[in-house]
PDB file of N, CA and C in Angstrom:
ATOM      1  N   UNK A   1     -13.625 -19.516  -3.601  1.00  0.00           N
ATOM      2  CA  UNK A   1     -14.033 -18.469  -4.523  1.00  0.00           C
ATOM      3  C   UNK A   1     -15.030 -17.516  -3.863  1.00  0.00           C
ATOM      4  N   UNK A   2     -15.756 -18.083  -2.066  1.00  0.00           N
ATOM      5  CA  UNK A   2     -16.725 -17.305  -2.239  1.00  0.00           C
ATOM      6  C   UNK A   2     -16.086 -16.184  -1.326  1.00  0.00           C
ATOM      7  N   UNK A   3     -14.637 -15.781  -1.389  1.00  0.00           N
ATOM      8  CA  UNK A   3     -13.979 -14.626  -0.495  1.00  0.00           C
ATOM      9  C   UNK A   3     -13.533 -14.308  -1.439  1.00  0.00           C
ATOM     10  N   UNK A   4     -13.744 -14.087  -3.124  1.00  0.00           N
ATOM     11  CA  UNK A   4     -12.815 -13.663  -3.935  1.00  0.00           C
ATOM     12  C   UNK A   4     -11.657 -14.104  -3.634  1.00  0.00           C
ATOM     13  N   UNK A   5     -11.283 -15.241  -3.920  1.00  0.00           N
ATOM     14  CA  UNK A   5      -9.574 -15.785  -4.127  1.00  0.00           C
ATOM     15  C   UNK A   5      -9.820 -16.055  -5.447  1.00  0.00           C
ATOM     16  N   UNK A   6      -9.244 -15.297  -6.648  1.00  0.00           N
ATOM     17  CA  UNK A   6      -8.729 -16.052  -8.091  1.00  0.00           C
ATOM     18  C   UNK A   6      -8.943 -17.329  -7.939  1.00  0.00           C
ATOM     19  N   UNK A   7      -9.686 -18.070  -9.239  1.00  0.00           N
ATOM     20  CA  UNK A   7      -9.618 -19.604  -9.209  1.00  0.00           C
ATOM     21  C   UNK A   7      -7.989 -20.343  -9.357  1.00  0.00           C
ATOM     22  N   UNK A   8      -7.184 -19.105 -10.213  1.00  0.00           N
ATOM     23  CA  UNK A   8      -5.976 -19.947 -10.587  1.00  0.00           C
ATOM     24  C   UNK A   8      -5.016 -19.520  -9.694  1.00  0.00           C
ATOM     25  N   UNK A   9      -4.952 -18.798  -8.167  1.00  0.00           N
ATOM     26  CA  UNK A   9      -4.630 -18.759  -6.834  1.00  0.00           C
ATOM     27  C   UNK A   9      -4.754 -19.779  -5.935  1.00  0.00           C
ATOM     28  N   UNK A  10      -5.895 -20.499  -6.431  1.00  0.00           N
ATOM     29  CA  UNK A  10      -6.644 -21.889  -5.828  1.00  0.00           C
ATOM     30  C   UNK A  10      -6.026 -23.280  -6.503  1.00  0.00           C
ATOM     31  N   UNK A  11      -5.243 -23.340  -8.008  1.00  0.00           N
ATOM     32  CA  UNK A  11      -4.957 -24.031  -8.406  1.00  0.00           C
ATOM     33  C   UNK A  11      -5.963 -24.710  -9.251  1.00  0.00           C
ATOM     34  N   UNK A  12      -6.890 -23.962  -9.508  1.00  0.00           N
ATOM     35  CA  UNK A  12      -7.764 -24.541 -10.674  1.00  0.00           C
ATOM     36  C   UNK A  12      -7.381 -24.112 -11.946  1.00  0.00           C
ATOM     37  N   UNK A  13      -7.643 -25.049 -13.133  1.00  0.00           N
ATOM     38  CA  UNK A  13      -7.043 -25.317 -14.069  1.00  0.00           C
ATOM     39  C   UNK A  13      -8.116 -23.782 -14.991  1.00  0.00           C
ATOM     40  N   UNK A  14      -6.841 -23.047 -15.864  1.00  0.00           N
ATOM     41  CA  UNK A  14      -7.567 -22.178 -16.567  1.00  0.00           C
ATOM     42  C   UNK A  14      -6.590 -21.415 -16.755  1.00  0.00           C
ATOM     43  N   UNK A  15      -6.636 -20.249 -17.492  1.00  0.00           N
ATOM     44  CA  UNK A  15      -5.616 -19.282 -18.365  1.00  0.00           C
ATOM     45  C   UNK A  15      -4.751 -19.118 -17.484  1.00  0.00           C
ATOM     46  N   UNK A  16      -3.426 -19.661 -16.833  1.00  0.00           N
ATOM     47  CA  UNK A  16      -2.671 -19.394 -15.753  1.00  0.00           C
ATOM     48  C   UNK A  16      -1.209 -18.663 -16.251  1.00  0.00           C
ATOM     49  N   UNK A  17      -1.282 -18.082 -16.875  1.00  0.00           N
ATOM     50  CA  UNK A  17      -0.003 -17.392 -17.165  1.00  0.00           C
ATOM     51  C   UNK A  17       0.711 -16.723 -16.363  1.00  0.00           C
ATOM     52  N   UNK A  18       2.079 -16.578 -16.382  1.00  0.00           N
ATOM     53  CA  UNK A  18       2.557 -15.630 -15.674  1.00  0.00           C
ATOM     54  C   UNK A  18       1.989 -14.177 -15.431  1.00  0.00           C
ATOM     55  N   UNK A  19       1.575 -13.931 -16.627  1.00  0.00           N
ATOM     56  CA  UNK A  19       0.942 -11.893 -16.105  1.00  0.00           C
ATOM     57  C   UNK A  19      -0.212 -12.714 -15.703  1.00  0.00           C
ATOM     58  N   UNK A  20      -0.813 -13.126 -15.646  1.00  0.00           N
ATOM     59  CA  UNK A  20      -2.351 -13.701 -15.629  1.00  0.00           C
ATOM     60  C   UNK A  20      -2.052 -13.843 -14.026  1.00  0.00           C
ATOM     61  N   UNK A  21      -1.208 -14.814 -13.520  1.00  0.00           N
ATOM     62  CA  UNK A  21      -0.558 -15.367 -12.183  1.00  0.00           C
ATOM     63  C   UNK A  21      -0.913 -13.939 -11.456  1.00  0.00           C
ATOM     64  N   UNK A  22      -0.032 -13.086 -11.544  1.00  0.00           N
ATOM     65  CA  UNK A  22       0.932 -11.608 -11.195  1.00  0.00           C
ATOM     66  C   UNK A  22      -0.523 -10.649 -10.977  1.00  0.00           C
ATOM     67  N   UNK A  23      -1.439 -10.610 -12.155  1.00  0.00           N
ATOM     68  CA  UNK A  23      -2.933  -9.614 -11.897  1.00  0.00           C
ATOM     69  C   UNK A  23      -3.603 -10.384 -11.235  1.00  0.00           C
ATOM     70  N   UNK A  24      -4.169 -11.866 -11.405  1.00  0.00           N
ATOM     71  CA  UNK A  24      -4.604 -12.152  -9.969  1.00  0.00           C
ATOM     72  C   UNK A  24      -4.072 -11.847  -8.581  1.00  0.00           C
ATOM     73  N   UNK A  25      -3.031 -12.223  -8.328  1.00  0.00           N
ATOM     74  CA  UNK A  25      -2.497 -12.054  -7.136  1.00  0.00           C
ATOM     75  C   UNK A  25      -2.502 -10.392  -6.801  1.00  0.00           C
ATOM     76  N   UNK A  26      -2.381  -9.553  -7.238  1.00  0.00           N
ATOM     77  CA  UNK A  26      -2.704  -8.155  -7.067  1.00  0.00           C
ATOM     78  C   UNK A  26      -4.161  -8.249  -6.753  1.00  0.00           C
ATOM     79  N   UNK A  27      -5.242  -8.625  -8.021  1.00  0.00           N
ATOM     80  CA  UNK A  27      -6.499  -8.399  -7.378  1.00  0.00           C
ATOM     81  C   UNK A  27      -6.981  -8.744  -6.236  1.00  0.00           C
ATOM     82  N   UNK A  28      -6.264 -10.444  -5.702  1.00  0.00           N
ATOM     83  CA  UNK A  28      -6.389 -10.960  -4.384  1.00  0.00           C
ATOM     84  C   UNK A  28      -6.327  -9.628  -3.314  1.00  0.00           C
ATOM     85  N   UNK A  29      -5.367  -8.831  -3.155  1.00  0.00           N
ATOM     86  CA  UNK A  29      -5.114  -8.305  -2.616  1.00  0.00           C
ATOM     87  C   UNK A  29      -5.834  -6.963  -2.342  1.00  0.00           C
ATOM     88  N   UNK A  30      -5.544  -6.158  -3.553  1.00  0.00           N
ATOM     89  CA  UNK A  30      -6.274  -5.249  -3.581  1.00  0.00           C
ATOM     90  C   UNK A  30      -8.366  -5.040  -3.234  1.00  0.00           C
ATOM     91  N   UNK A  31      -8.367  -6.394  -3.839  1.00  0.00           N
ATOM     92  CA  UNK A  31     -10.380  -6.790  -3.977  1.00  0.00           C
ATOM     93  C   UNK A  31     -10.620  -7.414  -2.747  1.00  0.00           C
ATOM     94  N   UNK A  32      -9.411  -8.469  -2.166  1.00  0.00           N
ATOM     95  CA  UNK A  32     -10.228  -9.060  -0.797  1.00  0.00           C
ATOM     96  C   UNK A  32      -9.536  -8.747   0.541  1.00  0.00           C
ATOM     97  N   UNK A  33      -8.062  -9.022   0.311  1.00  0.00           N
ATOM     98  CA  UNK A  33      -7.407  -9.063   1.790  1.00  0.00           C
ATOM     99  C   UNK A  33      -7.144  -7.268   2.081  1.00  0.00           C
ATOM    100  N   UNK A  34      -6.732  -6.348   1.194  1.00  0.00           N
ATOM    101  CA  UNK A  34      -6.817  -5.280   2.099  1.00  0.00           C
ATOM    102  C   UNK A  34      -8.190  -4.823   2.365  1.00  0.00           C
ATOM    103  N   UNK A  35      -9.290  -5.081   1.746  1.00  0.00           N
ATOM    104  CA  UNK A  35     -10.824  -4.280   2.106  1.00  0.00           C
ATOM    105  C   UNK A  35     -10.671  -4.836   3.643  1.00  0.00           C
ATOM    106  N   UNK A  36     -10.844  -6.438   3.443  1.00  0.00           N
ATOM    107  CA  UNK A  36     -11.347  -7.184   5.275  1.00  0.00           C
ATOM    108  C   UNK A  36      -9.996  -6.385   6.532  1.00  0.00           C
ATOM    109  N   UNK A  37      -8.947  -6.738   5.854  1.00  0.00           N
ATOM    110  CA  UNK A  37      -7.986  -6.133   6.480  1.00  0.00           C
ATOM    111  C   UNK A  37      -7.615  -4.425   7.144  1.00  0.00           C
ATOM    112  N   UNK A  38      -8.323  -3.675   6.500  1.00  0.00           N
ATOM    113  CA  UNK A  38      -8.846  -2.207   6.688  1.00  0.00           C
ATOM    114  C   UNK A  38     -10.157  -2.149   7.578  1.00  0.00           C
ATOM    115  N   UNK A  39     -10.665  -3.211   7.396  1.00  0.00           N
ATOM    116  CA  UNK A  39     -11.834  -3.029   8.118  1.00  0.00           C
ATOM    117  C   UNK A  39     -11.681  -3.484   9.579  1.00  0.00           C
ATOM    118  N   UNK A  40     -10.920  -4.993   9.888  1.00  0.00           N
ATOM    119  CA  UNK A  40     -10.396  -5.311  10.785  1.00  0.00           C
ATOM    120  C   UNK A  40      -9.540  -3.953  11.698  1.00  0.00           C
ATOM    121  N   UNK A  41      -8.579  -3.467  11.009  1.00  0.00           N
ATOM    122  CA  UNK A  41      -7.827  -2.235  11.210  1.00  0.00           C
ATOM    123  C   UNK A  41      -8.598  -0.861  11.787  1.00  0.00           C
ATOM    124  N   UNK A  42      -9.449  -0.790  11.350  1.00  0.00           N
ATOM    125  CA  UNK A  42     -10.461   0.205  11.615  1.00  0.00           C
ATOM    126  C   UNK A  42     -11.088   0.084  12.832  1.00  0.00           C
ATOM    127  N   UNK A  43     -11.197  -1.235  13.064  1.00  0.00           N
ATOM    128  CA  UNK A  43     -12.268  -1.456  14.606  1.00  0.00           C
ATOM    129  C   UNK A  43     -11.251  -1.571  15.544  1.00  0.00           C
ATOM    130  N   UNK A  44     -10.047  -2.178  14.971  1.00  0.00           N
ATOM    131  CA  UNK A  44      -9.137  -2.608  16.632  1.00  0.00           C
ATOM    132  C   UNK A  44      -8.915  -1.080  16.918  1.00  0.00           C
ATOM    133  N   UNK A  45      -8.683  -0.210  16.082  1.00  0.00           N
ATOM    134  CA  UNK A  45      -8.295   1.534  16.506  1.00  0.00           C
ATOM    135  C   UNK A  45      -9.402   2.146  17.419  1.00  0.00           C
ATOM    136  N   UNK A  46     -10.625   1.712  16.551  1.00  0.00           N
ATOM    137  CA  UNK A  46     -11.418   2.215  17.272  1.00  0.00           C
ATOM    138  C   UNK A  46     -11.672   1.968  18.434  1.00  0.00           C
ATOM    139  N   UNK A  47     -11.623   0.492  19.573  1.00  0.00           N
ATOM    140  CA  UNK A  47     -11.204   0.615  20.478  1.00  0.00           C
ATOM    141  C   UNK A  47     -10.082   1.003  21.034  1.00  0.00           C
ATOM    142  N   UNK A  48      -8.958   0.924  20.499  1.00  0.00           N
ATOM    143  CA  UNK A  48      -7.607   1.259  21.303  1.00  0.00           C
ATOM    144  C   UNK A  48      -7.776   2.848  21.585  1.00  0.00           C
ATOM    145  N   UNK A  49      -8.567   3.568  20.170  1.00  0.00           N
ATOM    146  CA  UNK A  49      -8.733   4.963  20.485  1.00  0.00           C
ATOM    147  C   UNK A  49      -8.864   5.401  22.095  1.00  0.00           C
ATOM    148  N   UNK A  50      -9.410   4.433  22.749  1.00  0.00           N
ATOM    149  CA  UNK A  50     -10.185   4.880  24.470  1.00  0.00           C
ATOM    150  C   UNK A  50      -8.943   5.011  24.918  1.00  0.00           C
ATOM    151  N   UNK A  51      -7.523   3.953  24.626  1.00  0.00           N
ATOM    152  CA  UNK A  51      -6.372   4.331  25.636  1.00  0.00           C
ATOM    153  C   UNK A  51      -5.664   5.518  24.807  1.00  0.00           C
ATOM    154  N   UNK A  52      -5.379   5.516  23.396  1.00  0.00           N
ATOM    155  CA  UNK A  52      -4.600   5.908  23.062  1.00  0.00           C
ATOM    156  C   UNK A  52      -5.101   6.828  22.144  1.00  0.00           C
ATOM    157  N   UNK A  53      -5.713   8.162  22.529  1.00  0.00           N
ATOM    158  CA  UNK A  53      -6.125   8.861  21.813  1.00  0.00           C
ATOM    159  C   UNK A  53      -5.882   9.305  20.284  1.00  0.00           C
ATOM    160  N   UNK A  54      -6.364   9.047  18.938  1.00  0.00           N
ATOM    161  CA  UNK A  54      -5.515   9.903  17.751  1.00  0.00           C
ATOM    162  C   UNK A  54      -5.103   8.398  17.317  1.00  0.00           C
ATOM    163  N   UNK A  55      -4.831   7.410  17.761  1.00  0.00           N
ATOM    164  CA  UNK A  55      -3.932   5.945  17.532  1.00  0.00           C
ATOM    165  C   UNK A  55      -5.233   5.506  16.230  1.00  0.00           C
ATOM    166  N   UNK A  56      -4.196   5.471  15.317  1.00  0.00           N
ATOM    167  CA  UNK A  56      -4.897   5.046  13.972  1.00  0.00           C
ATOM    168  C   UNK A  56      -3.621   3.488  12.987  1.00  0.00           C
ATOM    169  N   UNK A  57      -4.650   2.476  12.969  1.00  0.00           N
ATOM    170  CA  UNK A  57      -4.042   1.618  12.876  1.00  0.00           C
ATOM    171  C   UNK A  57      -3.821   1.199  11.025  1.00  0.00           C
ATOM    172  N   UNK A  58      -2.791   1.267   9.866  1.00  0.00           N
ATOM    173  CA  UNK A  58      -2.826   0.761   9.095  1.00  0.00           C
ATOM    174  C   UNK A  58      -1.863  -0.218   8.496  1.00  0.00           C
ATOM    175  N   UNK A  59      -2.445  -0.847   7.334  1.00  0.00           N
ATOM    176  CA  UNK A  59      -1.209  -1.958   6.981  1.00  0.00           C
ATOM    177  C   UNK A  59      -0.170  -1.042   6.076  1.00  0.00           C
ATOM    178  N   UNK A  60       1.390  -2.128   6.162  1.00  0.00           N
ATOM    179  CA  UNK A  60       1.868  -1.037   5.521  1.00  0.00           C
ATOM    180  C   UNK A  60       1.946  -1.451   4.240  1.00  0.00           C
ATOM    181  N   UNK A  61       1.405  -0.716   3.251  1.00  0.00           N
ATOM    182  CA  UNK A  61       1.471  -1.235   1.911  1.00  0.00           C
ATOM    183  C   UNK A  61       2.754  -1.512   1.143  1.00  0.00           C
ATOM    184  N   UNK A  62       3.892  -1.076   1.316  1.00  0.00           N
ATOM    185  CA  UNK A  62       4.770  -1.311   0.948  1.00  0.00           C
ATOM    186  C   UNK A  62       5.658  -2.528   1.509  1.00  0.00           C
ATOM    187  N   UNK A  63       5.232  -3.314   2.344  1.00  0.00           N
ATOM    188  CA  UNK A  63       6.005  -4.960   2.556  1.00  0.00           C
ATOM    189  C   UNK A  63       4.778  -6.078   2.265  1.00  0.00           C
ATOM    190  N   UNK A  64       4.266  -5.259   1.164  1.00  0.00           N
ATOM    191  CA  UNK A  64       3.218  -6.330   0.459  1.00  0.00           C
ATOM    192  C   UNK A  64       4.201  -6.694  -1.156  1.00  0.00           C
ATOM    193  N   UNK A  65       4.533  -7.285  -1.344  1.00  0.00           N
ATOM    194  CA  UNK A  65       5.311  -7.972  -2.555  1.00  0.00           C
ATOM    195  C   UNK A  65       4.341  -7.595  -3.558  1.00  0.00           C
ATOM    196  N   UNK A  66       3.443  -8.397  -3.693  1.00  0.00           N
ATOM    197  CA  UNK A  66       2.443  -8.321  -5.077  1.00  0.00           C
ATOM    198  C   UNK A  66       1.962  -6.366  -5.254  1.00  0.00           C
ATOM    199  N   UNK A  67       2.262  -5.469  -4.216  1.00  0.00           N
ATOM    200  CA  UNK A  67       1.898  -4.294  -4.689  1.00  0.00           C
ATOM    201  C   UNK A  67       2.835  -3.358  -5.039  1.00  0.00           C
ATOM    202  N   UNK A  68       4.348  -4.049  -5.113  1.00  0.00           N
ATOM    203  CA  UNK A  68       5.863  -3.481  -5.560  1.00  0.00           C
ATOM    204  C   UNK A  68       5.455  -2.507  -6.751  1.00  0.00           C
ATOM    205  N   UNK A  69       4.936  -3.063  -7.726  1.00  0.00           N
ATOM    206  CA  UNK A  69       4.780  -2.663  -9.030  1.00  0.00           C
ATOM    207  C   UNK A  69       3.927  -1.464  -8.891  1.00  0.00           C
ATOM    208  N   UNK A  70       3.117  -1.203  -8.310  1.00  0.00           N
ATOM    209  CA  UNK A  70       2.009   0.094  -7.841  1.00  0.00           C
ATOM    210  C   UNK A  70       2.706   1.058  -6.944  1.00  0.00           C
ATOM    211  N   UNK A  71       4.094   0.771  -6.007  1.00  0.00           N
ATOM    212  CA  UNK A  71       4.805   1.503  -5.722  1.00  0.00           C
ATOM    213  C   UNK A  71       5.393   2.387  -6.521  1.00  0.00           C
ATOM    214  N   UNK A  72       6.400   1.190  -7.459  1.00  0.00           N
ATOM    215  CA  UNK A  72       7.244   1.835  -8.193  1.00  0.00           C
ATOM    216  C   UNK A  72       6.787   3.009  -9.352  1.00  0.00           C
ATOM    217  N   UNK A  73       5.544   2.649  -9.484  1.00  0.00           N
ATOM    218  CA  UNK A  73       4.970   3.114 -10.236  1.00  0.00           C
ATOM    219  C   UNK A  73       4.664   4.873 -10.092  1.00  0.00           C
ATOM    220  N   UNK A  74       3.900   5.010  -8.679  1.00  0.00           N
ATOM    221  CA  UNK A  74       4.232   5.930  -8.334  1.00  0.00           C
ATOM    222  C   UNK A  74       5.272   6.945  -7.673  1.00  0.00           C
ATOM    223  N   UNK A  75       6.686   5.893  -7.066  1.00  0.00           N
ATOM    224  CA  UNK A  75       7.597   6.839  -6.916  1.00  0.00           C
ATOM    225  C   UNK A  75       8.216   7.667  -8.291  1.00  0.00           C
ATOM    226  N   UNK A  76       7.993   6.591 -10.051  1.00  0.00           N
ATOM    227  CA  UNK A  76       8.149   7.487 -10.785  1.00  0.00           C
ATOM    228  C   UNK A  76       7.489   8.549 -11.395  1.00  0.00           C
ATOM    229  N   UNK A  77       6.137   8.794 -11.078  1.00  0.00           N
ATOM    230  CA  UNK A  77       5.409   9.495 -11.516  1.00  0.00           C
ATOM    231  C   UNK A  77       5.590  11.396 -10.483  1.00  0.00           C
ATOM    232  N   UNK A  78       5.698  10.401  -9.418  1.00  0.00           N
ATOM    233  CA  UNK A  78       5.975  11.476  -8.418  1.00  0.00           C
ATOM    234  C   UNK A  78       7.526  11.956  -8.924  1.00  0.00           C
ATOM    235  N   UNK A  79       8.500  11.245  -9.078  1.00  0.00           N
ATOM    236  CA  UNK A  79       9.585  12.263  -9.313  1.00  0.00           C
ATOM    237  C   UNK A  79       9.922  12.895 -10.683  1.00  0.00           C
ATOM    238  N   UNK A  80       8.822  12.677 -11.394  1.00  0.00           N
ATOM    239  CA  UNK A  80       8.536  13.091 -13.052  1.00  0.00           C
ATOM    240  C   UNK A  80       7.927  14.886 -12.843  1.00  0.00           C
ATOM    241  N   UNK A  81       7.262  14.584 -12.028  1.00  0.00           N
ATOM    242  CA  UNK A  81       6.255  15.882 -11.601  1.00  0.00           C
ATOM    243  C   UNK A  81       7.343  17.620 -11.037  1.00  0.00           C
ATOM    244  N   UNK A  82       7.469  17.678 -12.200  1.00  0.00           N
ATOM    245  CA  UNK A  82       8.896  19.069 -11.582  1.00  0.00           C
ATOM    246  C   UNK A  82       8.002  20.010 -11.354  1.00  0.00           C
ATOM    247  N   UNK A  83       6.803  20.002 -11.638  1.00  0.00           N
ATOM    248  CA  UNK A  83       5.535  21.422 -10.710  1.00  0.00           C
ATOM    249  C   UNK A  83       5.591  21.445  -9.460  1.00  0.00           C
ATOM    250  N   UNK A  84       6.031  20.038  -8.356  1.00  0.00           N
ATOM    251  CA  UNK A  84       5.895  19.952  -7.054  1.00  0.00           C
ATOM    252  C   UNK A  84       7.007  19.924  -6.480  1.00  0.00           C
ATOM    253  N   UNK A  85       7.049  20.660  -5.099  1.00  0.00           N
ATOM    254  CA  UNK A  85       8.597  20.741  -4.065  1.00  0.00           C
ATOM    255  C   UNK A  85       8.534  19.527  -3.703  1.00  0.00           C
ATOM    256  N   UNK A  86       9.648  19.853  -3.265  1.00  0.00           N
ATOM    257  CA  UNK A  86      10.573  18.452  -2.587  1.00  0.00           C
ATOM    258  C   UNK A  86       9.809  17.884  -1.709  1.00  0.00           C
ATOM    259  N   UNK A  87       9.322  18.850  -0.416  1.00  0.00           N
ATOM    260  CA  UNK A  87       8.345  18.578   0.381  1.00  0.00           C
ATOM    261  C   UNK A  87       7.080  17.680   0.074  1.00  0.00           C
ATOM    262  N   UNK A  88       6.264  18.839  -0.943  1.00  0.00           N
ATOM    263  CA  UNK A  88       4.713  17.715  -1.703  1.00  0.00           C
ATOM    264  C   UNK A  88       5.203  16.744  -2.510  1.00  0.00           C
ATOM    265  N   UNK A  89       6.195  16.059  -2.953  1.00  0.00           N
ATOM    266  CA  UNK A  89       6.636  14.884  -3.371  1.00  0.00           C
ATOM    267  C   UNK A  89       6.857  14.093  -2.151  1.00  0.00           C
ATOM    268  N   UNK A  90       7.709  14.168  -1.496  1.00  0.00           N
ATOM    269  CA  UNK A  90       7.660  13.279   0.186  1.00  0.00           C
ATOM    270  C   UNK A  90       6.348  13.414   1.028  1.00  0.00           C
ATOM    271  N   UNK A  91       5.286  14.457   0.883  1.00  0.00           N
ATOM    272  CA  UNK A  91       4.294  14.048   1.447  1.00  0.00           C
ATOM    273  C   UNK A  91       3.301  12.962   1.071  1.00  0.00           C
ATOM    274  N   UNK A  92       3.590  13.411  -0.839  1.00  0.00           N
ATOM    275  CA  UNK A  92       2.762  12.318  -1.679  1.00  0.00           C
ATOM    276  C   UNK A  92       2.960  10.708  -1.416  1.00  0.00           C
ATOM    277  N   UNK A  93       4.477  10.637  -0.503  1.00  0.00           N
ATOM    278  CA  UNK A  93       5.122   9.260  -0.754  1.00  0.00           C
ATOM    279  C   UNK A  93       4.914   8.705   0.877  1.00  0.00           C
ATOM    280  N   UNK A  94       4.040   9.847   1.675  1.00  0.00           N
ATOM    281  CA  UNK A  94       3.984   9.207   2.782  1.00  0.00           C
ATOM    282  C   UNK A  94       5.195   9.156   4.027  1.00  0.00           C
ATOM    283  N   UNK A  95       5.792  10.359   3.385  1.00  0.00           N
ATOM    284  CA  UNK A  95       6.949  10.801   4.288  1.00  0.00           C
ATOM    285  C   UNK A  95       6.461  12.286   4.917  1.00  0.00           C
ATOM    286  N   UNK A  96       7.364  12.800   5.744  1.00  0.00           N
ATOM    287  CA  UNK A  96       7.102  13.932   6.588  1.00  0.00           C
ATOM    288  C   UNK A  96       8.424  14.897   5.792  1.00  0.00           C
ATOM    289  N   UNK A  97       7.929  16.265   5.959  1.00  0.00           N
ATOM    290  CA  UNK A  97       9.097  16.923   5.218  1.00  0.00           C
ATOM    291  C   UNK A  97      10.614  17.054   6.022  1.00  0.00           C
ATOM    292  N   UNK A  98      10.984  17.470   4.897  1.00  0.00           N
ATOM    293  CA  UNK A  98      12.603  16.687   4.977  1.00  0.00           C
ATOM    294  C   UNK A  98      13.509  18.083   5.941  1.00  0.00           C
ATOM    295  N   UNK A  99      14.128  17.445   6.820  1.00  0.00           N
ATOM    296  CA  UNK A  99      15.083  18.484   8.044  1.00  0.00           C
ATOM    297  C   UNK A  99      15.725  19.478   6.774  1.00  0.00           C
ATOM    298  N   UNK A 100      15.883  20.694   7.543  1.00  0.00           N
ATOM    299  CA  UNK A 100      16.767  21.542   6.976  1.00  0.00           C
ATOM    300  C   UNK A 100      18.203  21.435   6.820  1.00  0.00           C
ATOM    301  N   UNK A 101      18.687  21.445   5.996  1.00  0.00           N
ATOM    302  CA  UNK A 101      20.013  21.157   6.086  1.00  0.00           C
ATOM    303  C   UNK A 101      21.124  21.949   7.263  1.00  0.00           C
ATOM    304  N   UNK A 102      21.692  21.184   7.591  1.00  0.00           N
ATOM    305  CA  UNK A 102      22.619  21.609   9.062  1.00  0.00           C
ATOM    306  C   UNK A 102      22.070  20.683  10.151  1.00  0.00           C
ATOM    307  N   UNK A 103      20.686  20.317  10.175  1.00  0.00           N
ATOM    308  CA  UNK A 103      19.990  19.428  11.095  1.00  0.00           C
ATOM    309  C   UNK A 103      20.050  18.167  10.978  1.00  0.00           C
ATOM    310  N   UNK A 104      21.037  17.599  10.647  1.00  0.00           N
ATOM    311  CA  UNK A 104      20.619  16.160  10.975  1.00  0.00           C
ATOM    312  C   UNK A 104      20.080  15.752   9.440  1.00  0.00           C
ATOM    313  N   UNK A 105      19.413  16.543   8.641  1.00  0.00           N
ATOM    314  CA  UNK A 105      18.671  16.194   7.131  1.00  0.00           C
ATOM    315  C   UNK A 105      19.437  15.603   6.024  1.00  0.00           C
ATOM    316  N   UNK A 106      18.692  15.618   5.346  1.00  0.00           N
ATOM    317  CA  UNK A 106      19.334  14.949   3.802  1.00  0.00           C
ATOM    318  C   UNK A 106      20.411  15.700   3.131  1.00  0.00           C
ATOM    319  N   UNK A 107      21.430  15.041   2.389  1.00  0.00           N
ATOM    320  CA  UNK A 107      22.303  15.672   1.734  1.00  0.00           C
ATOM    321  C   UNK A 107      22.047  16.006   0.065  1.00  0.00           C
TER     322      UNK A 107
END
């Protein structure tokens, strides 16, 4: 408990419900393993910076299981949003804008 792990992550006895299960395991994540994990991330760059100038190291949030739901969440919000191009929707999502058509791009 004293790294923030949920008690009922630990298997201690207490309100263990399925959503109960599902928001711990998010908070695990979100409250302990990505902060240490960003921070870890942050220093190995900062040395590698000396070889590899600009080299910025992060996790990828999306082959984290427990943060599916915070994805999905925002790919629908983002494609709800008809004020924004095609482009600031794929930038929002962490993509680069999309080839022109004839190039190789999207259909």
């Amino acid at each position: 408990m004293a790294f923030g792990v949920p008690p009922m992550l630990l298997g201690l006895p207490g309100d263990a419900t399925y959503a109960n299960y599902a928001q711990a395991n998010v908070a695990l994540w979100r409250l302990t393993v990505l902060p240490l994990l960003n921070k870890i991330l942050h220093r190995v760059s900062e040395y590698l910076s000396r070889f590899w100038p600009g080299l910025r190291l992060e996790p990828d949030l999306d082959a984290i299981p427990a943060l599916w739901s915070d994805r999905e969440a925002l790919w629908r919000h983002v494609a709800e949003a008809d004020f924004l191009s095609r482009d600031e929707k794929r930038a929002l999502l962490g993509w680069g804008p999309a080839a022109p058509e004839g190039e190789g791009g999207e259909r």
